[in-house]
C-alpha atoms as a PDB file:
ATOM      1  CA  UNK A   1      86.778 -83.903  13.176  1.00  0.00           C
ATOM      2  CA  UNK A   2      89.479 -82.122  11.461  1.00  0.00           C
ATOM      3  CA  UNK A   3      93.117 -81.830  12.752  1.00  0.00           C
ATOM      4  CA  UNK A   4      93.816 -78.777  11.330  1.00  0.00           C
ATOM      5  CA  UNK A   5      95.876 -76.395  13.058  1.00  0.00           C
ATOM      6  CA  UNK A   6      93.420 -73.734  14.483  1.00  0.00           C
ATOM      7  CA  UNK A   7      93.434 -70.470  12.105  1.00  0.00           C
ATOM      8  CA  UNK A   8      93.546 -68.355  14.488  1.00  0.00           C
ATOM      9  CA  UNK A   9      95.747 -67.963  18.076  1.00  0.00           C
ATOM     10  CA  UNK A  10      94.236 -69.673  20.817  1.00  0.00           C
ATOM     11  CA  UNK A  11      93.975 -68.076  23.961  1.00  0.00           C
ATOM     12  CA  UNK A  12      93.198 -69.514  27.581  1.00  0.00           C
ATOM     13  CA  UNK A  13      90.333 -66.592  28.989  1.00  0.00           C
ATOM     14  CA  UNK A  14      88.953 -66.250  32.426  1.00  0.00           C
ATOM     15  CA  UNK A  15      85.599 -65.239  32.682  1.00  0.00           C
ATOM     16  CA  UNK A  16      82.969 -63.802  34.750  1.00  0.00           C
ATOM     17  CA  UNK A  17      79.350 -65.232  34.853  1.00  0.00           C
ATOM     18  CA  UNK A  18      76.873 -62.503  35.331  1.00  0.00           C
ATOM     19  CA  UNK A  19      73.886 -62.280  36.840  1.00  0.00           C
ATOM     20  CA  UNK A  20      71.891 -64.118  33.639  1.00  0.00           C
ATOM     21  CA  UNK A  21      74.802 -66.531  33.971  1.00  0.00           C
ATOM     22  CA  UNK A  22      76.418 -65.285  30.763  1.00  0.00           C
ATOM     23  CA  UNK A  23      79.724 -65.138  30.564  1.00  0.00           C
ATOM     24  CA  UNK A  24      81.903 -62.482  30.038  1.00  0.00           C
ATOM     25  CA  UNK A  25      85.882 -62.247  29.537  1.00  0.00           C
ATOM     26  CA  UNK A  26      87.594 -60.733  31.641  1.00  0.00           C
ATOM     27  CA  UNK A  27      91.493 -61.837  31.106  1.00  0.00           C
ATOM     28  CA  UNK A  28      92.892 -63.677  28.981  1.00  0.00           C
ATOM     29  CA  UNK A  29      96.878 -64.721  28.063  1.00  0.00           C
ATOM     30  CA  UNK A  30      98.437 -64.185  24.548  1.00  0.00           C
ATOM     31  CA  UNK A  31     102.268 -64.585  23.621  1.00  0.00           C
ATOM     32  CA  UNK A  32     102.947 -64.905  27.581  1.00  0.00           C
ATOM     33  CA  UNK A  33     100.918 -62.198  28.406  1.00  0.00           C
ATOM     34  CA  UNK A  34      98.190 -62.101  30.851  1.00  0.00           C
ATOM     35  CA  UNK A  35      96.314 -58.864  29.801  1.00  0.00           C
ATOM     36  CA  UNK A  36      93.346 -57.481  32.043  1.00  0.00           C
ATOM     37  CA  UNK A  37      90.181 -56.625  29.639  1.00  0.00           C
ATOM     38  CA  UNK A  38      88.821 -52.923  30.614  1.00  0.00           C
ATOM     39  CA  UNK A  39      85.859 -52.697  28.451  1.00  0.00           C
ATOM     40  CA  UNK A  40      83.772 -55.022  26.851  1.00  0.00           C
ATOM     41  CA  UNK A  41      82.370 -52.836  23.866  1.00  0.00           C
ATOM     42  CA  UNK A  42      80.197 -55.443  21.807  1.00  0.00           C
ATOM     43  CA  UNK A  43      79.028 -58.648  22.170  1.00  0.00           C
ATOM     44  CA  UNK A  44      77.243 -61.106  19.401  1.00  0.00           C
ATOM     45  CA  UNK A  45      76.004 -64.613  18.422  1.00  0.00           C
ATOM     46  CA  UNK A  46      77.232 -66.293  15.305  1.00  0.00           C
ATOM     47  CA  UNK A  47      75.987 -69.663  14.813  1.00  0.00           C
ATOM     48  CA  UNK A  48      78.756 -71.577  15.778  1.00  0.00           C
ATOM     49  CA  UNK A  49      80.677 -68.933  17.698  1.00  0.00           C
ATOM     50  CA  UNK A  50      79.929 -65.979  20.235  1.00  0.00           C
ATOM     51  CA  UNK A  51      82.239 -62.747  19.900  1.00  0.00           C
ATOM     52  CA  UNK A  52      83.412 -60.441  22.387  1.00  0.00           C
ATOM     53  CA  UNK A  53      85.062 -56.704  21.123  1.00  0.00           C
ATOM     54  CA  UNK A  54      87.030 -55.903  24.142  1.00  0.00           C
ATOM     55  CA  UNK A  55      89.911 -52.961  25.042  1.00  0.00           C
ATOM     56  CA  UNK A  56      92.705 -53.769  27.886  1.00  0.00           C
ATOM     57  CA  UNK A  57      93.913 -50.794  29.663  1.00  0.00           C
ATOM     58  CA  UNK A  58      96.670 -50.133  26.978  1.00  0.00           C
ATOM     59  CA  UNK A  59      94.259 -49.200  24.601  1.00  0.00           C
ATOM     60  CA  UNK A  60      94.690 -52.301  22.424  1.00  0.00           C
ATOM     61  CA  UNK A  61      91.492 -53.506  20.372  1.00  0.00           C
ATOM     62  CA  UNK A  62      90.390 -57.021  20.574  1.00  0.00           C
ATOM     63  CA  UNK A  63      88.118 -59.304  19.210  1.00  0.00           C
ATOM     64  CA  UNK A  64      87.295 -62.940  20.715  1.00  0.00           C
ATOM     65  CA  UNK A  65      85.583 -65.379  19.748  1.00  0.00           C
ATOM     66  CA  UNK A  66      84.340 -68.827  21.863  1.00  0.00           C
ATOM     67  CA  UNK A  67      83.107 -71.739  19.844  1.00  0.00           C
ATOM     68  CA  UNK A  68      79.742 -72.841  21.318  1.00  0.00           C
ATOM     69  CA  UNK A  69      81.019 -76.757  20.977  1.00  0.00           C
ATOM     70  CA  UNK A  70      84.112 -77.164  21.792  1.00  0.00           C
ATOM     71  CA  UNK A  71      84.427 -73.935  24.057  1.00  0.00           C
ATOM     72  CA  UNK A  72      88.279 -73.195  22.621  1.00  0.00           C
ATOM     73  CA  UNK A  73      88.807 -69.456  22.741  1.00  0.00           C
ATOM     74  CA  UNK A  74      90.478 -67.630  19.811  1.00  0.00           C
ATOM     75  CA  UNK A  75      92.138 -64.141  19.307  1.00  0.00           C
ATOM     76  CA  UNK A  76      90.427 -63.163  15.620  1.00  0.00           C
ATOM     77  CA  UNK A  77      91.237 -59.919  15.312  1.00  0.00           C
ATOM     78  CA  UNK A  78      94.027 -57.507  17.396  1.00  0.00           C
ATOM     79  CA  UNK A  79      94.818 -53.361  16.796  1.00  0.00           C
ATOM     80  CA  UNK A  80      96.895 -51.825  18.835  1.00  0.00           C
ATOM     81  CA  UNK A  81      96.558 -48.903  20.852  1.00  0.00           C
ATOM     82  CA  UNK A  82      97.126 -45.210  20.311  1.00  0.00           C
ATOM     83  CA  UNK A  83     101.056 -45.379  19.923  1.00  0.00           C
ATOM     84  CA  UNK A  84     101.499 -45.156  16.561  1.00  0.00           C
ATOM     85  CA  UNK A  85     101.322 -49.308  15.704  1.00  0.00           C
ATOM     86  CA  UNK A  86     100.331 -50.074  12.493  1.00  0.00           C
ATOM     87  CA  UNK A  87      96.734 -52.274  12.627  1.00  0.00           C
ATOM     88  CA  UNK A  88      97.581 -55.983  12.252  1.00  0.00           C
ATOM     89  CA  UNK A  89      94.768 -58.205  11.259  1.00  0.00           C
ATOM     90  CA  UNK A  90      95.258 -62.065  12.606  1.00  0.00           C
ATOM     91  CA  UNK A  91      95.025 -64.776   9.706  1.00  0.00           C
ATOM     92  CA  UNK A  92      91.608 -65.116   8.370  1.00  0.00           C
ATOM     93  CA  UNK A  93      89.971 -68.247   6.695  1.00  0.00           C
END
């Protein structure tokens, strides 16, 4: 097991378990933030990871990822909303 600092920022996410059981984000904090997801837009499997592409009420584009293991969250990708932010990619592999 590597000791690795994680790549990307990891987040603490409370979910909801739906009616299959799945579960779905549904807040989760960043930088001392707690921010309240409005939309889930896509879900998908990966292997080793499941990904959520969520929006908070701001407008600001997420995507999640939970690995399947260890069942650490991660913040992979962030844009912001519609007031004029540049796009910031997190840091890849």
């Amino acid at each position: 097991m590597s000791r690795e600092a994680p790549a990307y920022p990891v987040v603490d996410v409370e979910c909801h378990a739906g009616y299959r059981g799945e579960e779905t984000p549904r807040r989760f904090g960043l930088a001392g933030a707690k921010i309240e997801i409005a939309e889930v837009i896509d879900r998908w499997l990966a292997p080793d990871h499941r990904y959520f592409k969520v929006r908070d009420a701001d407008g600001n584009l997420y995507i999640l990822r939970t690995d399947v293991v260890s069942e650490r969250w991660e913040v992979t990708f962030l844009r912001r909303g519609e007031n004029g932010a540049e796009p910031s990619s997190l840091p890849t592999h």
